[in-house]
PDB file of N, CA and C in Angstrom:
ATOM      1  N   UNK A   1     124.712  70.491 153.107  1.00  0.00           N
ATOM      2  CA  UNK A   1     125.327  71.796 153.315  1.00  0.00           C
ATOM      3  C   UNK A   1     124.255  72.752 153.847  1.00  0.00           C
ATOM      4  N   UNK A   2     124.586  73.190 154.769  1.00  0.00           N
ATOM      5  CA  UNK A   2     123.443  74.377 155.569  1.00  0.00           C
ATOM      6  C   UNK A   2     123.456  75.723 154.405  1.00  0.00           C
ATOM      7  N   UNK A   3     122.840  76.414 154.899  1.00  0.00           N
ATOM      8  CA  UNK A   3     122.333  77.699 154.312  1.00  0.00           C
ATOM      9  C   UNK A   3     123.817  78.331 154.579  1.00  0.00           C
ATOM     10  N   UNK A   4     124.226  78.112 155.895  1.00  0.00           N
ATOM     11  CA  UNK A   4     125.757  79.278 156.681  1.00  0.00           C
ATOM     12  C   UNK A   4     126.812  78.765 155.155  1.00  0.00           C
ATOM     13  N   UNK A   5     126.772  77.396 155.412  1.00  0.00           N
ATOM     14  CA  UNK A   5     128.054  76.505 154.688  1.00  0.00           C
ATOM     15  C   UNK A   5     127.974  77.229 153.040  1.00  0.00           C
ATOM     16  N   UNK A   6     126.242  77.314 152.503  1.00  0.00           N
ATOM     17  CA  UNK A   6     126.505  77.704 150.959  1.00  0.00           C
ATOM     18  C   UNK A   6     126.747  78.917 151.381  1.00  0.00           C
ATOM     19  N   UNK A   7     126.668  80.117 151.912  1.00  0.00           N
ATOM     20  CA  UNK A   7     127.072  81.184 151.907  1.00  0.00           C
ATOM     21  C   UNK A   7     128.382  81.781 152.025  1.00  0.00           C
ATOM     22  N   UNK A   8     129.118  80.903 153.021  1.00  0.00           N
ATOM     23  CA  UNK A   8     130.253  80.837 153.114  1.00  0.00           C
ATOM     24  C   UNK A   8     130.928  80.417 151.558  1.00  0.00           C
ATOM     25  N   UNK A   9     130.359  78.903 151.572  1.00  0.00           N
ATOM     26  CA  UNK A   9     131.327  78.807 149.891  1.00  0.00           C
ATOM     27  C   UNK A   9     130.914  79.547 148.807  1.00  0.00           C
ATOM     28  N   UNK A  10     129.914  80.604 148.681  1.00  0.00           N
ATOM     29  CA  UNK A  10     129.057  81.403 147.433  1.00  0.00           C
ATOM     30  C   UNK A  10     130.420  82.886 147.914  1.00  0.00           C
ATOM     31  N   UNK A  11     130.638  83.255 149.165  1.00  0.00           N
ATOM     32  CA  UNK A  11     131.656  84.380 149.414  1.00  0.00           C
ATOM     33  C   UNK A  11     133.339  83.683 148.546  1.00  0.00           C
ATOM     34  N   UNK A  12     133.874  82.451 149.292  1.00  0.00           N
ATOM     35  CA  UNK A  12     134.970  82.088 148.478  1.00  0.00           C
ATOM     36  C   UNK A  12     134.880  82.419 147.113  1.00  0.00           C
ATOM     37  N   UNK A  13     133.487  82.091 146.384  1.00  0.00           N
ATOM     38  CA  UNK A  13     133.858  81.900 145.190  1.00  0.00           C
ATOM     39  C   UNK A  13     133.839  83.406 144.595  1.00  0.00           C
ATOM     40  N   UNK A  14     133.104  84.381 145.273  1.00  0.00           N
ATOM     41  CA  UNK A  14     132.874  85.731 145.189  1.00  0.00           C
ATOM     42  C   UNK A  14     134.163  86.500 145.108  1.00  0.00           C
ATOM     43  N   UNK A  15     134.853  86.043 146.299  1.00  0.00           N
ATOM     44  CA  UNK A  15     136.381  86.325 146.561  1.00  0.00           C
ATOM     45  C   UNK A  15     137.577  85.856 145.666  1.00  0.00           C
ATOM     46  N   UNK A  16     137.566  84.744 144.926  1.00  0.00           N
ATOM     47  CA  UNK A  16     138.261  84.097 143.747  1.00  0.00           C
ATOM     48  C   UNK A  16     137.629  84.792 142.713  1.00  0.00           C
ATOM     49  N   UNK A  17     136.418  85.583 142.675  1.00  0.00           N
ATOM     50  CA  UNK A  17     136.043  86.009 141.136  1.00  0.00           C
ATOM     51  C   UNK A  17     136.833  87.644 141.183  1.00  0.00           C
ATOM     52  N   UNK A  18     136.929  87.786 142.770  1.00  0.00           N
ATOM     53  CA  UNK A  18     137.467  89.632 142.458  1.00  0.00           C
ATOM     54  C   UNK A  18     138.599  89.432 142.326  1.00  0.00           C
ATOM     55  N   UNK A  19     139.273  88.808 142.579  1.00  0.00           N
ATOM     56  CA  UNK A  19     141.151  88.457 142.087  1.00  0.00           C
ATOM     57  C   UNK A  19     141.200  88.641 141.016  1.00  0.00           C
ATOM     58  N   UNK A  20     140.713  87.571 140.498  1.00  0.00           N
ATOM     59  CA  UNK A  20     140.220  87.284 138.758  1.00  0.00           C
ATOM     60  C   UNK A  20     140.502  88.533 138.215  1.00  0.00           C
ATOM     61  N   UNK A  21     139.128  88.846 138.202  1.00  0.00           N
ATOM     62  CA  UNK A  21     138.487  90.100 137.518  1.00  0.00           C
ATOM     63  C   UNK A  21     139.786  91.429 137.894  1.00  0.00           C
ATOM     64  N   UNK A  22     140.150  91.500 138.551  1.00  0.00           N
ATOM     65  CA  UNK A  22     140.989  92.531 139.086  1.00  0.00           C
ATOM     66  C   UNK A  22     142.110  92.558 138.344  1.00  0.00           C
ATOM     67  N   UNK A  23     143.021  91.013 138.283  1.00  0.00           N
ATOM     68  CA  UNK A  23     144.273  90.653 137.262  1.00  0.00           C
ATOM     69  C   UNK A  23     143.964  90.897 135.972  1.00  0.00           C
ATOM     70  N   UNK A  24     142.870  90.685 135.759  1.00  0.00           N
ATOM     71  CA  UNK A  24     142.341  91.437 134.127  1.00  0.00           C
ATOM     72  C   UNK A  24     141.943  92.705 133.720  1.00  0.00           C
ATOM     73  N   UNK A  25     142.135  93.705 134.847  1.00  0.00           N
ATOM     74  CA  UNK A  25     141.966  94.210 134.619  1.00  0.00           C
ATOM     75  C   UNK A  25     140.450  95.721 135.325  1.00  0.00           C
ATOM     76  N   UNK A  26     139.892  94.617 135.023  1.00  0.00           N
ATOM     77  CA  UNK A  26     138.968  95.384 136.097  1.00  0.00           C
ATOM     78  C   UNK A  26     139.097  96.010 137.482  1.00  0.00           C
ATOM     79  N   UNK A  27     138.148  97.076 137.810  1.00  0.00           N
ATOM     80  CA  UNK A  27     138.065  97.310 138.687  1.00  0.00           C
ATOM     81  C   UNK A  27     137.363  97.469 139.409  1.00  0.00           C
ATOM     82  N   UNK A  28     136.999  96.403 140.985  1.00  0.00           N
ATOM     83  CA  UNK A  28     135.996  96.036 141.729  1.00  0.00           C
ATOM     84  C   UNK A  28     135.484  97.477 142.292  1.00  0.00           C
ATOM     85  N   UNK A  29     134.450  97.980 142.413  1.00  0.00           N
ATOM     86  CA  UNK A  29     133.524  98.984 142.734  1.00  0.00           C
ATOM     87  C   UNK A  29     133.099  98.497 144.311  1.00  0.00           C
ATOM     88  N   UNK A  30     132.001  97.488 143.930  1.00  0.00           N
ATOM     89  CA  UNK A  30     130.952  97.544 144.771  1.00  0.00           C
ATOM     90  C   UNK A  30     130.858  96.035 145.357  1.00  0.00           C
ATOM     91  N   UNK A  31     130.451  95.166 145.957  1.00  0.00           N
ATOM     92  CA  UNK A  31     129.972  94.135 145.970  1.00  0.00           C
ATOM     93  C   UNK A  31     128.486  93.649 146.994  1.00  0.00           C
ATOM     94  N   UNK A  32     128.212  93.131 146.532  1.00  0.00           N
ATOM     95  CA  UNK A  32     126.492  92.852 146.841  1.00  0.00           C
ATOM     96  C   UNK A  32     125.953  93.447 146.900  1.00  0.00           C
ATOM     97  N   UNK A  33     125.826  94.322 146.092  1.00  0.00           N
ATOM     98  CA  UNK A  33     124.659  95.418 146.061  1.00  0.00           C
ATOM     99  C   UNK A  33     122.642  94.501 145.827  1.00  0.00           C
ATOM    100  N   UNK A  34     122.731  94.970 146.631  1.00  0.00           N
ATOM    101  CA  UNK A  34     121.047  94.104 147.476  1.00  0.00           C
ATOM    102  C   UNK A  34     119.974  95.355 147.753  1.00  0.00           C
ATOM    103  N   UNK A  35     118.814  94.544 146.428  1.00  0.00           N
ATOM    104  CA  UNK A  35     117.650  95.356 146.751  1.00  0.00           C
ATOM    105  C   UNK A  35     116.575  93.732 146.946  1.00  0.00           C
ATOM    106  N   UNK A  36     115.356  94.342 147.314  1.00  0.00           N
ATOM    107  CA  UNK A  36     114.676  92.774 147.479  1.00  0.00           C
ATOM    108  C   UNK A  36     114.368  92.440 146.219  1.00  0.00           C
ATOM    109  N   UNK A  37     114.051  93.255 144.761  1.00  0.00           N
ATOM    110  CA  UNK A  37     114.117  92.620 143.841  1.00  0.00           C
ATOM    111  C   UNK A  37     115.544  92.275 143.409  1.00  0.00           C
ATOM    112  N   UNK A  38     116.511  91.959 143.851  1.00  0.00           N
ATOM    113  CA  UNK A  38     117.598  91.237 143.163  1.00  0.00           C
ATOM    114  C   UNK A  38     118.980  91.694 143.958  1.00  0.00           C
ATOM    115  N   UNK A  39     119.763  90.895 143.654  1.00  0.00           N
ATOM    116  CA  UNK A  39     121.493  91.134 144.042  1.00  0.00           C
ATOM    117  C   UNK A  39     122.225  90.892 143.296  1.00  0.00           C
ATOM    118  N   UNK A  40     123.337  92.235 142.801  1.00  0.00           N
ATOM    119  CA  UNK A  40     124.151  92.182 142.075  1.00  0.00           C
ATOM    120  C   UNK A  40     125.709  91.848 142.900  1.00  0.00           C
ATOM    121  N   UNK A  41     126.205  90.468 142.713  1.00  0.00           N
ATOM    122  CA  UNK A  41     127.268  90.167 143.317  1.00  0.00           C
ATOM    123  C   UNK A  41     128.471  90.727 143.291  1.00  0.00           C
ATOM    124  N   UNK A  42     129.286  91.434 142.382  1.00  0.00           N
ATOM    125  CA  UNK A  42     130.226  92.530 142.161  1.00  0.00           C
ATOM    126  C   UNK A  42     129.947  93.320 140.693  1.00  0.00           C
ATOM    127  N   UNK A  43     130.092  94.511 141.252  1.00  0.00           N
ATOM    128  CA  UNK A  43     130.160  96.126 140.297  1.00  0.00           C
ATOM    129  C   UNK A  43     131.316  96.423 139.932  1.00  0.00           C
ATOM    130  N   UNK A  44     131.929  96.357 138.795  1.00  0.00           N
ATOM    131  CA  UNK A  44     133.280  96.720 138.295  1.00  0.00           C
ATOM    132  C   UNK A  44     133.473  97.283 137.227  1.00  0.00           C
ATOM    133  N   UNK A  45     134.528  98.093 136.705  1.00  0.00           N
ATOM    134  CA  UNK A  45     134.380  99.221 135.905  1.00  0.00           C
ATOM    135  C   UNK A  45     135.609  99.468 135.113  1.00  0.00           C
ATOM    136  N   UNK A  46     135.967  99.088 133.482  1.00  0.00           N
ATOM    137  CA  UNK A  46     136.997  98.838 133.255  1.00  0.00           C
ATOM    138  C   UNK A  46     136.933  99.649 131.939  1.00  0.00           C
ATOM    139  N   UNK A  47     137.521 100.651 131.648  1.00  0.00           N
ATOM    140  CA  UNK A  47     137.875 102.048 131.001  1.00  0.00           C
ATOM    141  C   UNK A  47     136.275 102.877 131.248  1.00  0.00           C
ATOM    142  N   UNK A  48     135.827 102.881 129.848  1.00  0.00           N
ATOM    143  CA  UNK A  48     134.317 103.416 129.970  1.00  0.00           C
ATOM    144  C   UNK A  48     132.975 102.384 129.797  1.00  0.00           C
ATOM    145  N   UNK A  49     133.238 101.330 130.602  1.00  0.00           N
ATOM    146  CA  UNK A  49     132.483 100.708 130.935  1.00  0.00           C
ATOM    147  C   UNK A  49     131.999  99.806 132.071  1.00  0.00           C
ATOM    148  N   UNK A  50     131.111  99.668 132.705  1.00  0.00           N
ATOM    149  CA  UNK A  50     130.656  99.317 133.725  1.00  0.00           C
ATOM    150  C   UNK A  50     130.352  97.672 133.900  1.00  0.00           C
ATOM    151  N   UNK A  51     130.514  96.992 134.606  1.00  0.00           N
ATOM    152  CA  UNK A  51     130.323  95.082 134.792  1.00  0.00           C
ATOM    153  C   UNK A  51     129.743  95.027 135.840  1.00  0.00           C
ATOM    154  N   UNK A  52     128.411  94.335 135.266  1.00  0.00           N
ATOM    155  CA  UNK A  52     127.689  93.813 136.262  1.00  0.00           C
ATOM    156  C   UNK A  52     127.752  92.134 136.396  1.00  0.00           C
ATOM    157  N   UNK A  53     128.340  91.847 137.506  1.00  0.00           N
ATOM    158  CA  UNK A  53     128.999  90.395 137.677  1.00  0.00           C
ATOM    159  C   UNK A  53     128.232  89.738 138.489  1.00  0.00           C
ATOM    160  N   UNK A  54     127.524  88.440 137.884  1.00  0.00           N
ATOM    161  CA  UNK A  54     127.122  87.489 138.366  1.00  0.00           C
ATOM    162  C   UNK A  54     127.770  86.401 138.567  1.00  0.00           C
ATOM    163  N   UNK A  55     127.916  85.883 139.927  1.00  0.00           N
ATOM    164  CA  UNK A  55     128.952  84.790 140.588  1.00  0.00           C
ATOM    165  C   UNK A  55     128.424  83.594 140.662  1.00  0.00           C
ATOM    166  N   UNK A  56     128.315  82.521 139.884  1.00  0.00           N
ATOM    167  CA  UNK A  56     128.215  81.179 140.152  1.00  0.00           C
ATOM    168  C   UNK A  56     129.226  80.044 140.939  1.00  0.00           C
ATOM    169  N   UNK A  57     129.402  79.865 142.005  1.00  0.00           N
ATOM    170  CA  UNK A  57     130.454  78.987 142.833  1.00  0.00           C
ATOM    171  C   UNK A  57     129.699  77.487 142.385  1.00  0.00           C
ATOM    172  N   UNK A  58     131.086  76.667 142.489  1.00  0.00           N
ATOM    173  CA  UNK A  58     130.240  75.304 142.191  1.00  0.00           C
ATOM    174  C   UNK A  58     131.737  74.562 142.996  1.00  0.00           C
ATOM    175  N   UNK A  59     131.315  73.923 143.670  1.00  0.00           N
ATOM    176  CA  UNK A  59     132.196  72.387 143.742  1.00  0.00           C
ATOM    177  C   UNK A  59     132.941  71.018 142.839  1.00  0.00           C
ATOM    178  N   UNK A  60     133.544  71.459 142.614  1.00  0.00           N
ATOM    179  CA  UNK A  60     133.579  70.191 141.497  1.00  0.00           C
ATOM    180  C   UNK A  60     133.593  68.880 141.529  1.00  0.00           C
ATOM    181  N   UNK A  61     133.320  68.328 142.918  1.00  0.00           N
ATOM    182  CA  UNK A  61     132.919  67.164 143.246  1.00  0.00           C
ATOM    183  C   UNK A  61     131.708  66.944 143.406  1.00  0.00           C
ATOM    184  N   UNK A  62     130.507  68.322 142.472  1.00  0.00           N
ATOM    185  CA  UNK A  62     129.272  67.968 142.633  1.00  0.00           C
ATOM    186  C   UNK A  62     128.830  67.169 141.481  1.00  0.00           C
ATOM    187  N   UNK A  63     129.428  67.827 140.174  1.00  0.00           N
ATOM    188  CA  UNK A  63     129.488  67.907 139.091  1.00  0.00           C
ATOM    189  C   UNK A  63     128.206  68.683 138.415  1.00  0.00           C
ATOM    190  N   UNK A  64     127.773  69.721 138.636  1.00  0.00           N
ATOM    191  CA  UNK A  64     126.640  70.522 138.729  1.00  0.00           C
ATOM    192  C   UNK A  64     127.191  71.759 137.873  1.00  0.00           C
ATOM    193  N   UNK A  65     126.494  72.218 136.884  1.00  0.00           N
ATOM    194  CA  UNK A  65     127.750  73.409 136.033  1.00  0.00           C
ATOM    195  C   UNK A  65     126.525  74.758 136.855  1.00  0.00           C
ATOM    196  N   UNK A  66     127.419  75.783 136.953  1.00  0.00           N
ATOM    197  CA  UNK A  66     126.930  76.954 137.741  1.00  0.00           C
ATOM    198  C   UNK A  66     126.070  77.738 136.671  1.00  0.00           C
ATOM    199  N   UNK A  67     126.271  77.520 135.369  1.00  0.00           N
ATOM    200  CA  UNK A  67     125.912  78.242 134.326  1.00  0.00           C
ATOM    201  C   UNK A  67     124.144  77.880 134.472  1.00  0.00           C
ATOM    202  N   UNK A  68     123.745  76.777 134.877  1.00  0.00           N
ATOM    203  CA  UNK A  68     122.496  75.856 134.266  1.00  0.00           C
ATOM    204  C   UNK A  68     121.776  76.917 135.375  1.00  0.00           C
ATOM    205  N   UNK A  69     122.360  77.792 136.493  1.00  0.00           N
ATOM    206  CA  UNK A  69     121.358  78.736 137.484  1.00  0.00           C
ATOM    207  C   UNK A  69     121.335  79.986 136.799  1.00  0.00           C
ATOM    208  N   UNK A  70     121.690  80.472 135.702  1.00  0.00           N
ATOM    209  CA  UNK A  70     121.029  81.244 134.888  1.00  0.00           C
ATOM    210  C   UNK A  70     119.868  81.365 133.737  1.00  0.00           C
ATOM    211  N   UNK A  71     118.755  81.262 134.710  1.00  0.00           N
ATOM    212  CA  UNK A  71     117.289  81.221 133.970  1.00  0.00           C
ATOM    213  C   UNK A  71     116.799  82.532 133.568  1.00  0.00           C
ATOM    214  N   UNK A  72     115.574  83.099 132.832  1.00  0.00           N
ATOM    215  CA  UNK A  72     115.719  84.296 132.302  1.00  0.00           C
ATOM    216  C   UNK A  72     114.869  85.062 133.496  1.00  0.00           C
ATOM    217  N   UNK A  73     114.461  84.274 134.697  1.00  0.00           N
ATOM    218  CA  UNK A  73     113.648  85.120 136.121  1.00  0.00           C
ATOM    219  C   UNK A  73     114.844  85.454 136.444  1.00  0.00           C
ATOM    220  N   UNK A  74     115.980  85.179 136.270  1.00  0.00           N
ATOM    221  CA  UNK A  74     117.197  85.418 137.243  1.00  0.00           C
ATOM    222  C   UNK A  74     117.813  86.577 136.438  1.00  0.00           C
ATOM    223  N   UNK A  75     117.983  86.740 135.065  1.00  0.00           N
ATOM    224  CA  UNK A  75     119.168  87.754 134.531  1.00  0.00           C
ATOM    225  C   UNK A  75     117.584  88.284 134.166  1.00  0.00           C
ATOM    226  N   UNK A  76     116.428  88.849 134.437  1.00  0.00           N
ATOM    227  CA  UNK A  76     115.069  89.445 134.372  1.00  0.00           C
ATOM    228  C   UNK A  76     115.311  90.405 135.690  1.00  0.00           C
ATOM    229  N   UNK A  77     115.941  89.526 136.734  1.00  0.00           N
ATOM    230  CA  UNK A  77     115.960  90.664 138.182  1.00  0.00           C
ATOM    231  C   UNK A  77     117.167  90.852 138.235  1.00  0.00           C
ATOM    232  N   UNK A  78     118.138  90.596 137.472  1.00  0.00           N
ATOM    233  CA  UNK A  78     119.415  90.978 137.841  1.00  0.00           C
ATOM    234  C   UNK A  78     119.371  91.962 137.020  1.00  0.00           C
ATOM    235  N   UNK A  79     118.262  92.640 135.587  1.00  0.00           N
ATOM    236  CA  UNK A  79     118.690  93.441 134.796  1.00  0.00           C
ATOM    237  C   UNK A  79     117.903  94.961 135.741  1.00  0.00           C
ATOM    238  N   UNK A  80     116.763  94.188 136.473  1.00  0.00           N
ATOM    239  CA  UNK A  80     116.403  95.386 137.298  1.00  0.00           C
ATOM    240  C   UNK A  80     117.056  95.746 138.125  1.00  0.00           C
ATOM    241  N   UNK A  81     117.892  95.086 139.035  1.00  0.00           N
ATOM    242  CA  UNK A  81     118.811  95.689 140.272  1.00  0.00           C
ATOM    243  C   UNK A  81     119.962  96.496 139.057  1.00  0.00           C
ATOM    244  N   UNK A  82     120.398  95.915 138.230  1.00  0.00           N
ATOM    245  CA  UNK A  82     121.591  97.047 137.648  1.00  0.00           C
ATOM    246  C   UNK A  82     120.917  98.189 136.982  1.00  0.00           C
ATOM    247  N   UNK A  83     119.513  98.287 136.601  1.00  0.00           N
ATOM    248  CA  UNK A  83     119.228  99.457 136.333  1.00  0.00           C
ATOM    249  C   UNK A  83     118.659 100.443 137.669  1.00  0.00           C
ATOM    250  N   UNK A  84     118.363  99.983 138.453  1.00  0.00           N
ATOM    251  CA  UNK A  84     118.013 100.703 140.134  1.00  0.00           C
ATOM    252  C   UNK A  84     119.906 101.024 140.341  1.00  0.00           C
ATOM    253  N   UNK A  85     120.795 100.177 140.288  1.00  0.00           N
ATOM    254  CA  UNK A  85     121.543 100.636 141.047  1.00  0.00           C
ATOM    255  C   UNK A  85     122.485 101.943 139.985  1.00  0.00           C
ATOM    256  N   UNK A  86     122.207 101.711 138.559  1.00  0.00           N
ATOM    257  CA  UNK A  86     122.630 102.741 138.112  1.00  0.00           C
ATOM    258  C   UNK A  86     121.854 104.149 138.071  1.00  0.00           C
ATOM    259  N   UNK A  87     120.861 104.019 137.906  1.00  0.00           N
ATOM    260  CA  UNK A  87     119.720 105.245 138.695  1.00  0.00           C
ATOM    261  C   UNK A  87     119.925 105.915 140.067  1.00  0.00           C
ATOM    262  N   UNK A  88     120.164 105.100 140.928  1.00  0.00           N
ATOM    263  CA  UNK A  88     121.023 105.572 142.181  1.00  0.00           C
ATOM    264  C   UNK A  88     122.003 105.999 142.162  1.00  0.00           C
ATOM    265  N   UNK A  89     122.848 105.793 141.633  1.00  0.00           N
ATOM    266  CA  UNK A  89     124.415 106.530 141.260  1.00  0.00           C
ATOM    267  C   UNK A  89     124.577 107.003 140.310  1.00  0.00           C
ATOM    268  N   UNK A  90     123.516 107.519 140.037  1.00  0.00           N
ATOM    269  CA  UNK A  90     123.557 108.556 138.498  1.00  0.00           C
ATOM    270  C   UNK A  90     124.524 108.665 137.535  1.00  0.00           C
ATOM    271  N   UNK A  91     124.960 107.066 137.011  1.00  0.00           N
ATOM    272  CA  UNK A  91     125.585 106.544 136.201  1.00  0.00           C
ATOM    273  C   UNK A  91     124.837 106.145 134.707  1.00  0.00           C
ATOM    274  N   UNK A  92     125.694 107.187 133.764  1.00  0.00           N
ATOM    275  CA  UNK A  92     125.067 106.948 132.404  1.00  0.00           C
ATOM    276  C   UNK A  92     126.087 106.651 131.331  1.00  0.00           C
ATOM    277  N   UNK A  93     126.288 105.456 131.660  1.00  0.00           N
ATOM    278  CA  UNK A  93     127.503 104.896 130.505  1.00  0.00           C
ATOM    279  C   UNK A  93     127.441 103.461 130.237  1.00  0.00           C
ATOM    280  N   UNK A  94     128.122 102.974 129.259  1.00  0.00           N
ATOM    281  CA  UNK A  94     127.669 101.855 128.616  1.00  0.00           C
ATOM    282  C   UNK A  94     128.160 100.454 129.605  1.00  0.00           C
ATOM    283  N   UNK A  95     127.010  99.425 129.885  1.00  0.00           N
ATOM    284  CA  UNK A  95     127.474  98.752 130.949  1.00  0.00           C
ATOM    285  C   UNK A  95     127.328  97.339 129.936  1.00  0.00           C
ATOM    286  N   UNK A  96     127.673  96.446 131.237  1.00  0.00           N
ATOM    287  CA  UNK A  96     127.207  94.537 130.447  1.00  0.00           C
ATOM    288  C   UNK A  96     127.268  93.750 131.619  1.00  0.00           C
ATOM    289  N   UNK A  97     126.430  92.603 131.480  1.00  0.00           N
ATOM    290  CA  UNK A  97     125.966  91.719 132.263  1.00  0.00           C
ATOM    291  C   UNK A  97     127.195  90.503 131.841  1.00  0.00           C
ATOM    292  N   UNK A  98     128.031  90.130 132.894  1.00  0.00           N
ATOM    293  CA  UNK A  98     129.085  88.736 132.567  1.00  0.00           C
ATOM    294  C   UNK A  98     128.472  87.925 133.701  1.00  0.00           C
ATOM    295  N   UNK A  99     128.785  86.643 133.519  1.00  0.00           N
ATOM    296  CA  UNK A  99     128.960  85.619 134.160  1.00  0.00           C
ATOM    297  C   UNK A  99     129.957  85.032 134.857  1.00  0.00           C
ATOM    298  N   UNK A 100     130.392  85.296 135.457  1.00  0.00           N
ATOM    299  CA  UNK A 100     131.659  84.211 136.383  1.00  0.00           C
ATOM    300  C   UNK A 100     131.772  83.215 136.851  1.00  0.00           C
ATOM    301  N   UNK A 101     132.014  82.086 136.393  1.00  0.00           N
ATOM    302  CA  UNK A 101     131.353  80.806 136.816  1.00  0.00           C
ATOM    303  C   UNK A 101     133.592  80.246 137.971  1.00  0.00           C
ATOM    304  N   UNK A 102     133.056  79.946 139.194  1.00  0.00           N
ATOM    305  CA  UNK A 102     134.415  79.442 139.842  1.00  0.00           C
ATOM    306  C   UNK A 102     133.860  78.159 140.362  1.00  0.00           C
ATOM    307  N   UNK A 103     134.571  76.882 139.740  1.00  0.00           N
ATOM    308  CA  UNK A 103     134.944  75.956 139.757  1.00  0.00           C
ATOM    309  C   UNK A 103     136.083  75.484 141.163  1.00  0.00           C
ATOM    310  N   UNK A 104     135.271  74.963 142.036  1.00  0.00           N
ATOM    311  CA  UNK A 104     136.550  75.033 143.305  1.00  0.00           C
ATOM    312  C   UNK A 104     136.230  73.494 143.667  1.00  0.00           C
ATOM    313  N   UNK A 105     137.673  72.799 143.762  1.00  0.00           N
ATOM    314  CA  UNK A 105     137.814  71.641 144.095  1.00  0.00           C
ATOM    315  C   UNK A 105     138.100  72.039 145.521  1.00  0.00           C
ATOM    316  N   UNK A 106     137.657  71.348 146.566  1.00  0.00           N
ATOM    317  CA  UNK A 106     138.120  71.129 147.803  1.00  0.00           C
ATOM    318  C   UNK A 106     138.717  70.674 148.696  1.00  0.00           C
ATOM    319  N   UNK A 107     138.806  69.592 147.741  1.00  0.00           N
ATOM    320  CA  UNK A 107     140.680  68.426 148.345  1.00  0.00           C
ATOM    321  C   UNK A 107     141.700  69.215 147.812  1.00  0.00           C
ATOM    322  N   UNK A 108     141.972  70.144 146.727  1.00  0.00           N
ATOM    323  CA  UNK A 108     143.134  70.855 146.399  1.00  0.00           C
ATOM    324  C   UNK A 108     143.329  72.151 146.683  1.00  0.00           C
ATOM    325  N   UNK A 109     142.454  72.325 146.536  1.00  0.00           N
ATOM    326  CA  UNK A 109     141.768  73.743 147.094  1.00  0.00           C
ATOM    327  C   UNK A 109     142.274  74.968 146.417  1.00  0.00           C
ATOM    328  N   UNK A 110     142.328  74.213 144.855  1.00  0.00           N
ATOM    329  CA  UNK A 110     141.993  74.902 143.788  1.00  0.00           C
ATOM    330  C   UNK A 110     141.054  75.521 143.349  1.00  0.00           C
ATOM    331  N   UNK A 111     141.000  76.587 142.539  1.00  0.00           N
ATOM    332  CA  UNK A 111     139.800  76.996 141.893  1.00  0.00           C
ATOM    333  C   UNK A 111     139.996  77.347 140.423  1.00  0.00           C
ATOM    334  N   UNK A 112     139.149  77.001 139.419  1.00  0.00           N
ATOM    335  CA  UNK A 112     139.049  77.097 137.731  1.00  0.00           C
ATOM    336  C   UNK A 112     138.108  78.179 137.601  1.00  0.00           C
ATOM    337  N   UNK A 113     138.525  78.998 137.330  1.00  0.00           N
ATOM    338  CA  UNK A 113     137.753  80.447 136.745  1.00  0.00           C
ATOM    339  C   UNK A 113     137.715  80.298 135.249  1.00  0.00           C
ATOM    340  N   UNK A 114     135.880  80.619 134.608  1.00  0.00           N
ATOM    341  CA  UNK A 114     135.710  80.974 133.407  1.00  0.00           C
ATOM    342  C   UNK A 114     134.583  82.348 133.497  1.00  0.00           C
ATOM    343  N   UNK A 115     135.128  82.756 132.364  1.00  0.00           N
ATOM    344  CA  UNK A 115     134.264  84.192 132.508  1.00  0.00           C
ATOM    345  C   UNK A 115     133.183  84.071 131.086  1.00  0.00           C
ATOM    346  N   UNK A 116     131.905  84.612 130.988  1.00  0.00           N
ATOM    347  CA  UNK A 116     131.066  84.670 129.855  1.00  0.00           C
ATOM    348  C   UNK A 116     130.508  86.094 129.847  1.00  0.00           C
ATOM    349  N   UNK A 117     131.089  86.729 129.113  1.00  0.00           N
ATOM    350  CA  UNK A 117     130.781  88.326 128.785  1.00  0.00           C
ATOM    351  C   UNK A 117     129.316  88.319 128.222  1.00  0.00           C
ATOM    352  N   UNK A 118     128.724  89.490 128.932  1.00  0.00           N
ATOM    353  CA  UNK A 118     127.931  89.824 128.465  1.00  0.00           C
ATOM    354  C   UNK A 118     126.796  89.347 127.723  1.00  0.00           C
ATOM    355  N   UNK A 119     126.212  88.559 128.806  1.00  0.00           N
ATOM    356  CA  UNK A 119     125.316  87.507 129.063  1.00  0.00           C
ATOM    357  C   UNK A 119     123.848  87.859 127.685  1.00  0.00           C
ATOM    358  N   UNK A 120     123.467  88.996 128.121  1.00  0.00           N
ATOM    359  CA  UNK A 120     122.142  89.609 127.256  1.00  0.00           C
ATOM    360  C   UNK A 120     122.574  90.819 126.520  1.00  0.00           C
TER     361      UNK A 120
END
């Protein structure tokens, strides 16, 4: 898979997580918010609180779980981009770090959404 191909399937799964998240409730803000220390994949905001959503896409004909790419260098720069990006938008209210892990078969072209609140 090229660099184009994972990006492309890392957007599907980006795009299956804002449905998601949306039918539950949430509400999508922002998406990819990109500094060079880190990228927060969708910003969403559901009564008085703020979600900072990390998107794991996986194939399920890899058999690879999306969860095992959360190391503590990774939710270490993901906790700095959500505090830069709430400093920038002079947002002072209670937020949380979830996980979205989408499970997409490609012969059915299904996808299995699980969510893990509030990671740290």
């Amino acid at each position: 898979m090229t660099r184009t191909d994972k990006r492309g399937f890392g957007d599907l799964g980006e795009n299956v997580a804002c449905v998601f998240l949306e039918k539950h409730g949430l509400k999508v803000i922002e998406r990819n918010y990109l500094r060079k220390w880190g990228e927060i994949d969708i910003v969403c905001r559901k009564g008085s609180k703020m979600h900072f959503v990390e998107v794991k896409s996986v194939s399920s004909e890899t058999g690879i779980r999306g969860e095992e790419n959360m190391h503590p260098q990774k939710i270490k720069r993901l906790e700095r981009a959500i505090q830069t990006y709430l400093a920038e938008k002079k947002i002072d209210m209670d937020w949380q770090l979830d996980l979205v892990l989408v499970n997409i078969n490609m012969i059915t072209k299904e996808a299995k959404v699980q969510v893990i609140e509030n990671v740290f």
